[in-house]
Protein backbone atom coordinates (compact mmCIF):
# COMPACT_ATOMS: atom_id res chain seq x y z
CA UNK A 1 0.00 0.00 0.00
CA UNK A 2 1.45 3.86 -1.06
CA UNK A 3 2.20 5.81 1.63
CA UNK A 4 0.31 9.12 1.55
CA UNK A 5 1.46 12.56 2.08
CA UNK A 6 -0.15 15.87 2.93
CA UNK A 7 1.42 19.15 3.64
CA UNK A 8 -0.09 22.16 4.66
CA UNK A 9 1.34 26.14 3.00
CA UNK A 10 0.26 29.08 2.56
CA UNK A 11 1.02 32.06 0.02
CA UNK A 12 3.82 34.51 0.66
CA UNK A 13 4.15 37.98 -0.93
CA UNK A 14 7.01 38.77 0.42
CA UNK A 15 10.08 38.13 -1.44
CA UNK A 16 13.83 38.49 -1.87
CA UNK A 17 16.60 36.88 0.83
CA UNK A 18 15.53 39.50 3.08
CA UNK A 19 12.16 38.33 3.61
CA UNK A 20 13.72 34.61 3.29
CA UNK A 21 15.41 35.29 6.46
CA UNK A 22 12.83 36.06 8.40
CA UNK A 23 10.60 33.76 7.91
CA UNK A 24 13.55 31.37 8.94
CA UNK A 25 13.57 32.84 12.27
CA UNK A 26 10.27 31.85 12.50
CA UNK A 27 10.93 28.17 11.84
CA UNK A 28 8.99 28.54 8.36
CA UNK A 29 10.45 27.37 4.84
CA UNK A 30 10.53 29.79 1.95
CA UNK A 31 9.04 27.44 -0.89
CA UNK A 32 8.15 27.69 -4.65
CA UNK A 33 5.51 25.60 -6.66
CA UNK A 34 5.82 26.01 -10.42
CA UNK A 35 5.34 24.03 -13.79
CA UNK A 36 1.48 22.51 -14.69
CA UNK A 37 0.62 25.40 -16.89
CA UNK A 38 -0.05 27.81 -14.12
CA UNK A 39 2.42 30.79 -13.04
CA UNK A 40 5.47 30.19 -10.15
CA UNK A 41 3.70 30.61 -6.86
CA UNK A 42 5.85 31.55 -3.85
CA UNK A 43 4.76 29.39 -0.45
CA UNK A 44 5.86 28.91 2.67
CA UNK A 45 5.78 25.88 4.61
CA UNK A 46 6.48 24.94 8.84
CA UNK A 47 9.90 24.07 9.18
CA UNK A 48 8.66 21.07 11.54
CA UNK A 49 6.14 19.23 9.18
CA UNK A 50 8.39 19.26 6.31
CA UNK A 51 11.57 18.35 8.42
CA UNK A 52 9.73 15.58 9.72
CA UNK A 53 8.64 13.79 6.06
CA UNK A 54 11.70 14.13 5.05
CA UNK A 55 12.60 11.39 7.36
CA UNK A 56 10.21 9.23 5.32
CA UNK A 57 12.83 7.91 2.38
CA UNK A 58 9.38 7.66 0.20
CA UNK A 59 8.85 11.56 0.59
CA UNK A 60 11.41 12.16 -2.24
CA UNK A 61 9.99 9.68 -4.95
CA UNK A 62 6.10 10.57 -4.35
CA UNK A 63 3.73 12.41 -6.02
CA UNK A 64 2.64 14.96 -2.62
CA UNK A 65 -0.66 16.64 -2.00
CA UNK A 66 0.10 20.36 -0.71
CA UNK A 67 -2.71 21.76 0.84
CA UNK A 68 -2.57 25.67 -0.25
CA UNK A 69 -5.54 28.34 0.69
CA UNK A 70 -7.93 25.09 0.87
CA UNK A 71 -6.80 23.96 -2.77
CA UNK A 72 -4.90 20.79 -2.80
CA UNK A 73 -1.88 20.17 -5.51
CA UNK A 74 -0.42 17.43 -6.63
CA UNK A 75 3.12 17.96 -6.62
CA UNK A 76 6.77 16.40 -6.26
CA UNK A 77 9.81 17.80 -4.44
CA UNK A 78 11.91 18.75 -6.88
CA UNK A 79 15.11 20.83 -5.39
CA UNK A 80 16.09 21.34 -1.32
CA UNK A 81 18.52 23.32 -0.22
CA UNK A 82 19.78 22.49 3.48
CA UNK A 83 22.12 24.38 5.92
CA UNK A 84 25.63 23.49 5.23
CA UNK A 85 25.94 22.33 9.05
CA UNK A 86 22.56 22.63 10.50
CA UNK A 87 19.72 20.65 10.37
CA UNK A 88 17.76 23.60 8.79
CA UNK A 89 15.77 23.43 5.63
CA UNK A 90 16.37 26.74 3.47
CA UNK A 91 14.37 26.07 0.69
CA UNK A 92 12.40 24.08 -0.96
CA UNK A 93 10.68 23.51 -4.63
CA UNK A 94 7.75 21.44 -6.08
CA UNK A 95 7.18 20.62 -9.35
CA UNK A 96 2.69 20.86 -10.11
CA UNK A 97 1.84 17.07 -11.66
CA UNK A 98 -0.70 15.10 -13.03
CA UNK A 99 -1.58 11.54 -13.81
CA UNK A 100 -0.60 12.80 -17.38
CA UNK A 101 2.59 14.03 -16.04
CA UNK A 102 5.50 12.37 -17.27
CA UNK A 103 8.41 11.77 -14.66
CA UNK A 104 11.92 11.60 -14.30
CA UNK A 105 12.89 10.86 -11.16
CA UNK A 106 15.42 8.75 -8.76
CA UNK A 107 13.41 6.15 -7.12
CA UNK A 108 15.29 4.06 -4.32
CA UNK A 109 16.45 0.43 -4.48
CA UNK A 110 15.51 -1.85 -1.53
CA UNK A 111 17.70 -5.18 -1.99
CA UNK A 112 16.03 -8.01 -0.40
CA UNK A 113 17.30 -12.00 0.33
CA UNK A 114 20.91 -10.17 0.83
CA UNK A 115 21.87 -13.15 3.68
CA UNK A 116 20.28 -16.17 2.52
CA UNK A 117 21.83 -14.96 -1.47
CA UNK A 118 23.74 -18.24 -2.51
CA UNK A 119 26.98 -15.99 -2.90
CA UNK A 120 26.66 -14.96 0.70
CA UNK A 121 25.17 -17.99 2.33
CA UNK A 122 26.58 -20.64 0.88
CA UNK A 123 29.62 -19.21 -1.37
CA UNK A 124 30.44 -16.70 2.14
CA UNK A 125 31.01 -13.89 -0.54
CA UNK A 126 30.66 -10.29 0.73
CA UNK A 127 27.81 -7.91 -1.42
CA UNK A 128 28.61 -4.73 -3.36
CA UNK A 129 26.06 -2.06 -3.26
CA UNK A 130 27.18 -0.36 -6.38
CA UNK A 131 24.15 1.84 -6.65
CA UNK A 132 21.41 3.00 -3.89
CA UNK A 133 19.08 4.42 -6.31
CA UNK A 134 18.07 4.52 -10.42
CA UNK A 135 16.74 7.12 -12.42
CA UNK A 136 13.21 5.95 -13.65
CA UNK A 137 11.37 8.08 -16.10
CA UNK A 138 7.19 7.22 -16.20
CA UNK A 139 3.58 8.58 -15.54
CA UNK A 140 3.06 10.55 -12.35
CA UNK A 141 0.14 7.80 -11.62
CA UNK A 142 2.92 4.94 -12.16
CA UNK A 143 5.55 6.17 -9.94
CA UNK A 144 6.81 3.58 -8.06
CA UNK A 145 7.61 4.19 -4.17
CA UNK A 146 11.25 1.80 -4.63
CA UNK A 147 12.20 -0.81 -6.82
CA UNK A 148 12.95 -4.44 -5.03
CA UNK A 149 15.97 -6.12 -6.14
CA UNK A 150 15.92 -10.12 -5.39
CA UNK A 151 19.48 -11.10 -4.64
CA UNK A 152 18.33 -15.08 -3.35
CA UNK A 153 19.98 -16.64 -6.35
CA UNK A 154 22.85 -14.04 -6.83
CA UNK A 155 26.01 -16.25 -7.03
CA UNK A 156 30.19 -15.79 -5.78
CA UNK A 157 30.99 -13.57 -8.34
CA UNK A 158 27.95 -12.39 -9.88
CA UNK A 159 25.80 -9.31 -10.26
CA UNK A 160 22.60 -7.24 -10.91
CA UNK A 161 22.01 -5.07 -13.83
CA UNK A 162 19.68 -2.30 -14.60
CA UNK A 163 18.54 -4.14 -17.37
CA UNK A 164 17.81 -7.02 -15.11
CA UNK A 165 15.61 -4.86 -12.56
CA UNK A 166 12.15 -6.15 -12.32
CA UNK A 167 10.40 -3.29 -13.38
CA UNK A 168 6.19 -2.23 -12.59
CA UNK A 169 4.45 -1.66 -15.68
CA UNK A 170 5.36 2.15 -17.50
CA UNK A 171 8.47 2.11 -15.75
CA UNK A 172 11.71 2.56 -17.79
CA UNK A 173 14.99 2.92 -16.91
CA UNK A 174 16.92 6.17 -17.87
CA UNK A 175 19.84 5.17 -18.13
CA UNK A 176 18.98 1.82 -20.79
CA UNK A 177 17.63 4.39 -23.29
CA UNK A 178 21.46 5.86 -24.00
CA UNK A 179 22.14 1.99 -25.14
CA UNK A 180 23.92 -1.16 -24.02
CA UNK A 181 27.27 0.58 -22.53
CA UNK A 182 25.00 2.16 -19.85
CA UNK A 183 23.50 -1.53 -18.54
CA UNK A 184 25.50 -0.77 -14.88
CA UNK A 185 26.21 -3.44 -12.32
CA UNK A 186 24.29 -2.20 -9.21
CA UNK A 187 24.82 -4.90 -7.13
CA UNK A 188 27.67 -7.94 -6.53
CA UNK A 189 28.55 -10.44 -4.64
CA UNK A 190 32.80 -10.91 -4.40
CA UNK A 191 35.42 -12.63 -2.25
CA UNK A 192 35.95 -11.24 0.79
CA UNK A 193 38.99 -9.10 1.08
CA UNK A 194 42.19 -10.82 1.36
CA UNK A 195 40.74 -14.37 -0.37
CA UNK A 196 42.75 -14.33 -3.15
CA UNK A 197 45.53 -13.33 -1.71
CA UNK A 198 45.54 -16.04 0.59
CA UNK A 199 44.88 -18.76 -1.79
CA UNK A 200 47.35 -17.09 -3.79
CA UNK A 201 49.99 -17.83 -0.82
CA UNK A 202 48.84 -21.39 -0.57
CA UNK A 203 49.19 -22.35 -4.11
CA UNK A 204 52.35 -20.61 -3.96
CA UNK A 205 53.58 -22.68 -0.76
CA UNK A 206 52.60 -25.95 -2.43
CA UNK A 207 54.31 -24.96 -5.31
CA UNK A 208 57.57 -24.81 -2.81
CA UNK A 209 56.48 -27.60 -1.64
CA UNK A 210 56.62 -29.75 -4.68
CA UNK A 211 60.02 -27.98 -6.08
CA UNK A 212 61.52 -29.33 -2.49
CA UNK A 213 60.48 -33.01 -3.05
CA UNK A 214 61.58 -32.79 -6.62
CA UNK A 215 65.14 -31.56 -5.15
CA UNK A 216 65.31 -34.43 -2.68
CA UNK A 217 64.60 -36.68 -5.40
């Protein structure tokens, strides 16, 4: 089931960094909403309510309903700008959508079956995240909140494509559209450090080995 969220803003008149400022001090976000055909409208939103979906990992790949002078838009988060240091929100802009919208947009990977993988489990390889995210370009209705990545039969040695991503219906990959060369590993499955080195040594020993019989023969 989708997670839903709501955020409530109102209109600002006041512009320029000026204004920006003090609104800060008042724990309030400066905000824009633009695009859909209508003209840039300035918001601002509580510092608090937005600070606390953006804890929500699904806030930044969902289509959002913002609740402006009782009208709601649909809308995705498009930009933030955060406090170098802080944990203060400077500034944020939405993007106005529809189900007619088309997207492109990072959507996050959630790998699943990463202990019982046969690499891991049975082969005790160690797994690669190579990529957290994908760019995924599709309907506003069709957005999807992640995309799962099955790694139970993901072998010693082996990895996970974008091409190989099971995808929901109207979603495509960015990236596969620019041809073959961009088909990325985004997940593996390799020897733990120090492996071949080892079994390097070993062959090397029983190489010695065998040269010091040879001798004594």
């Amino acid at each position: 089931m989708k997670e839903s969220f709501e955020l409530s803003a109102e209109v600002r008149t006041d512009m320029g960094k000026g204004a920006s400022r003090r609104l800060r001090r008042t724990e309030t976000v400066p905000a824009i909403i633009y695009g859909g055909g209508s003209d840039p409208q300035m918001i601002s939103l509580a510092h608090k309510e937005i600070k606390r979906h953006l804890e929500n990992e699904a806030f930044y790949s969902h289509v959002l309903t913002l609740n402006l002078a009782g009208k709601p838009e649909k809308v995705i988060l498009r930009d933030l700008q955060r406090h170098p240091y802080k944990p203060v929100i400077l500034h944020a802009d939405f993007l106005r959508v529809d189900n007619k919208t088309r997207l492109t947009m990072n959507v996050p990977l959630h790998f699943i079956n990463e202990e019982v993988s046969v690499g891991v489990k049975q082969q005790g390889g160690l797994i690669a995240h190579l990529a957290s995210d994908v760019e995924v370009s599709c309907l506003a209705s069709d957005l999807p909140e992640f995309i799962e990545v099955d790694l139970i039969d993901l072998e010693l040695g082996g990895s996970i494509h974008l091409s190989q991503l099971k995808l929901p219906k109207g979603v495509d990959v960015v990236a596969l559209s620019h041809g073959p060369d961009h088909d990325l590993a985004i997940v593996s499955i390799n020897k733990p450090r120090g492996a071949s080195e080892e079994s390097s040594e070993a062959e090397g020993e029983g190489a010695e080995a065998a040269a010091g019989e040879e001798s004594k023969d």
